[in-house]
Protein backbone atom coordinates (compact mmCIF):
# COMPACT_ATOMS: atom_id res chain seq x y z
CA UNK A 1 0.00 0.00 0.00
CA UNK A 2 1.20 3.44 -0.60
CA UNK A 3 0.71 6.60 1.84
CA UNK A 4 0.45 10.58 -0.08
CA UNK A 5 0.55 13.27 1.99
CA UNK A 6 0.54 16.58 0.37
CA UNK A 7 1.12 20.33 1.29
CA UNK A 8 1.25 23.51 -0.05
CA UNK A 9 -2.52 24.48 -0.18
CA UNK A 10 -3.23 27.75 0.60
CA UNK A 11 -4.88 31.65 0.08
CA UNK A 12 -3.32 33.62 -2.62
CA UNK A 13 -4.80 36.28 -5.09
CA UNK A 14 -5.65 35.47 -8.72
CA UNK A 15 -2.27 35.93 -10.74
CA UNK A 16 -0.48 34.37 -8.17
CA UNK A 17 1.46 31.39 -7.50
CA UNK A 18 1.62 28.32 -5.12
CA UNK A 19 2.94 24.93 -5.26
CA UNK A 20 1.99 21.75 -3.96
CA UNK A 21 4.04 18.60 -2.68
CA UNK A 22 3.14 15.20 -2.36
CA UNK A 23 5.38 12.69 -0.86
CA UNK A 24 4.87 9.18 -1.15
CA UNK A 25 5.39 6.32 1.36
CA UNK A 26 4.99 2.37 1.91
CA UNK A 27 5.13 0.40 -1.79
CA UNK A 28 6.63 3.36 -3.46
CA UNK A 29 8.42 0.49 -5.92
CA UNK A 30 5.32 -0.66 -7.08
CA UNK A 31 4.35 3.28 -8.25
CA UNK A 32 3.61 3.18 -11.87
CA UNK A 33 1.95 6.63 -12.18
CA UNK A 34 1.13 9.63 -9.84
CA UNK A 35 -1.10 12.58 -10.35
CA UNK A 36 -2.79 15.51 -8.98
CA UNK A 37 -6.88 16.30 -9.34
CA UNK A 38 -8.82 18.80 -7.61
CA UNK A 39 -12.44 18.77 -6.55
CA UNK A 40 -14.50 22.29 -6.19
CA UNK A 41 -17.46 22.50 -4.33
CA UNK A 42 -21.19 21.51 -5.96
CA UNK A 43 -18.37 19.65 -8.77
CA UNK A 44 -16.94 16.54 -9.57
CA UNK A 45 -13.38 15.77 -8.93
CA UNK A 46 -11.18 16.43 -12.29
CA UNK A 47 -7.59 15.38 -13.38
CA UNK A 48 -5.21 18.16 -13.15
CA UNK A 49 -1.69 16.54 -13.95
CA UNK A 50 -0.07 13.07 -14.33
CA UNK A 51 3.19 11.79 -14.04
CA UNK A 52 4.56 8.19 -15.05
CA UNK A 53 7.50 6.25 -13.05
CA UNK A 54 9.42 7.38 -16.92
CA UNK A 55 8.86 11.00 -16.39
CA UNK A 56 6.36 11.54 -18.88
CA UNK A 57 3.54 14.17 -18.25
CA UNK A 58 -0.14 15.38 -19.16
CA UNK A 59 -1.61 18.54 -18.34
CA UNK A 60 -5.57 18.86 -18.53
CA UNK A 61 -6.34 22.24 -21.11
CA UNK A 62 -7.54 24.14 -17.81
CA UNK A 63 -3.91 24.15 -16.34
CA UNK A 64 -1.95 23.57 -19.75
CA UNK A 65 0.81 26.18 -19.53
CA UNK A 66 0.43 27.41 -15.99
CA UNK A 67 0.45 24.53 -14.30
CA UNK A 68 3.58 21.82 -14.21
CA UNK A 69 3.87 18.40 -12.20
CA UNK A 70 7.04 17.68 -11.56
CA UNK A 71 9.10 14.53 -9.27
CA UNK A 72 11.93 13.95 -7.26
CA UNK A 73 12.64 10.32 -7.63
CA UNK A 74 15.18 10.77 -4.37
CA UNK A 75 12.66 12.17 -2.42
CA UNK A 76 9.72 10.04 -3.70
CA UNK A 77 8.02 13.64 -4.10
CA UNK A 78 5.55 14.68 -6.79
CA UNK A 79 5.22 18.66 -6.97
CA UNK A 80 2.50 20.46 -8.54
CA UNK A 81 3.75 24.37 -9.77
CA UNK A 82 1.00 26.35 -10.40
CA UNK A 83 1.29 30.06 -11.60
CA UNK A 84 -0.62 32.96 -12.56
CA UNK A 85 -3.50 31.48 -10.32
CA UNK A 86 -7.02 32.39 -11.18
CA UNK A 87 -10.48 31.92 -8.81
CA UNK A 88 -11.87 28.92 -10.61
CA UNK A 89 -8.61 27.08 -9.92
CA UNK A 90 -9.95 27.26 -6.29
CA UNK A 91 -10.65 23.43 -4.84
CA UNK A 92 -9.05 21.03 -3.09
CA UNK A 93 -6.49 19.41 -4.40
CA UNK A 94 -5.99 15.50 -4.61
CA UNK A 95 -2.63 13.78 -5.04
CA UNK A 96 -2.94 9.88 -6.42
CA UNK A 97 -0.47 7.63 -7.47
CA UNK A 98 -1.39 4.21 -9.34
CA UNK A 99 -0.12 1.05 -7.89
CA UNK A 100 -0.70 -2.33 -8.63
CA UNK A 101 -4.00 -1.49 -9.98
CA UNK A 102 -5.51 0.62 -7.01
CA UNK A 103 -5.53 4.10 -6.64
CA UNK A 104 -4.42 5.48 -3.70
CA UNK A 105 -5.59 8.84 -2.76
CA UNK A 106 -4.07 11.52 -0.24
CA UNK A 107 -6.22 13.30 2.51
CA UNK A 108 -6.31 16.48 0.06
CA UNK A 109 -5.04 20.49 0.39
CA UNK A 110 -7.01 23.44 0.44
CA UNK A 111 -6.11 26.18 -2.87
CA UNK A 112 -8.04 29.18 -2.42
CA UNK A 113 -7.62 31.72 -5.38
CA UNK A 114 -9.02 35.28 -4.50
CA UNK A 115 -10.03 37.92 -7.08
């Protein structure tokens, strides 16, 4: 089984920038993918950013451009940058990471984009 936990959440104002971390514990090895989705209130939870164990990445067209997932294989940490912030990016945000056909889910981090 793997453990996320993630930080970073937080206020900022539209334009500006924040970014999250998820670090990954237990079966790390069996990892095969890891991504970040975000859930905003009255909505259903979206994909933001993925990641495979190779380094390749997808953005969703919301984020494309501002947003970037990045990982630190040393640190078995998945980072989400996200810049020039706007209020619909406001949610919290979800890291996952695919292993051995379950998806495991962290406890989530607040984002809260003021205008």
């Amino acid at each position: 089984q793997v453990q996320l936990v993630e930080s970073g959440g937080g206020l900022v104002q539209a334009g500006g920038s924040l970014r999250l971390s998820c670090a990954a514990s237990g079966s790390i090895f069996s990892i095969t993918a890891m991504g970040w989705y975000r859930q905003a209130p009255g909505k259903q939870r979206e994909l933001v950013a993925t990641i495979t164990s190779r380094g390749g990445t997808k953005h969703a067209a919301s984020v494309k451009g501002r947003f970037t997932i990045s990982s630190d294989n040393a640190k078995n940490t998945v980072y989400l940058q996200m810049n020039s912030l706007k209020p619909e990016d406001t949610a919290v945000y979800y890291c996952a990471a695919s292993s051995l056909g379950n998806e495991n889910w962290g406890q989530g981090t607040q984002v809260t984009v003021s205008s």
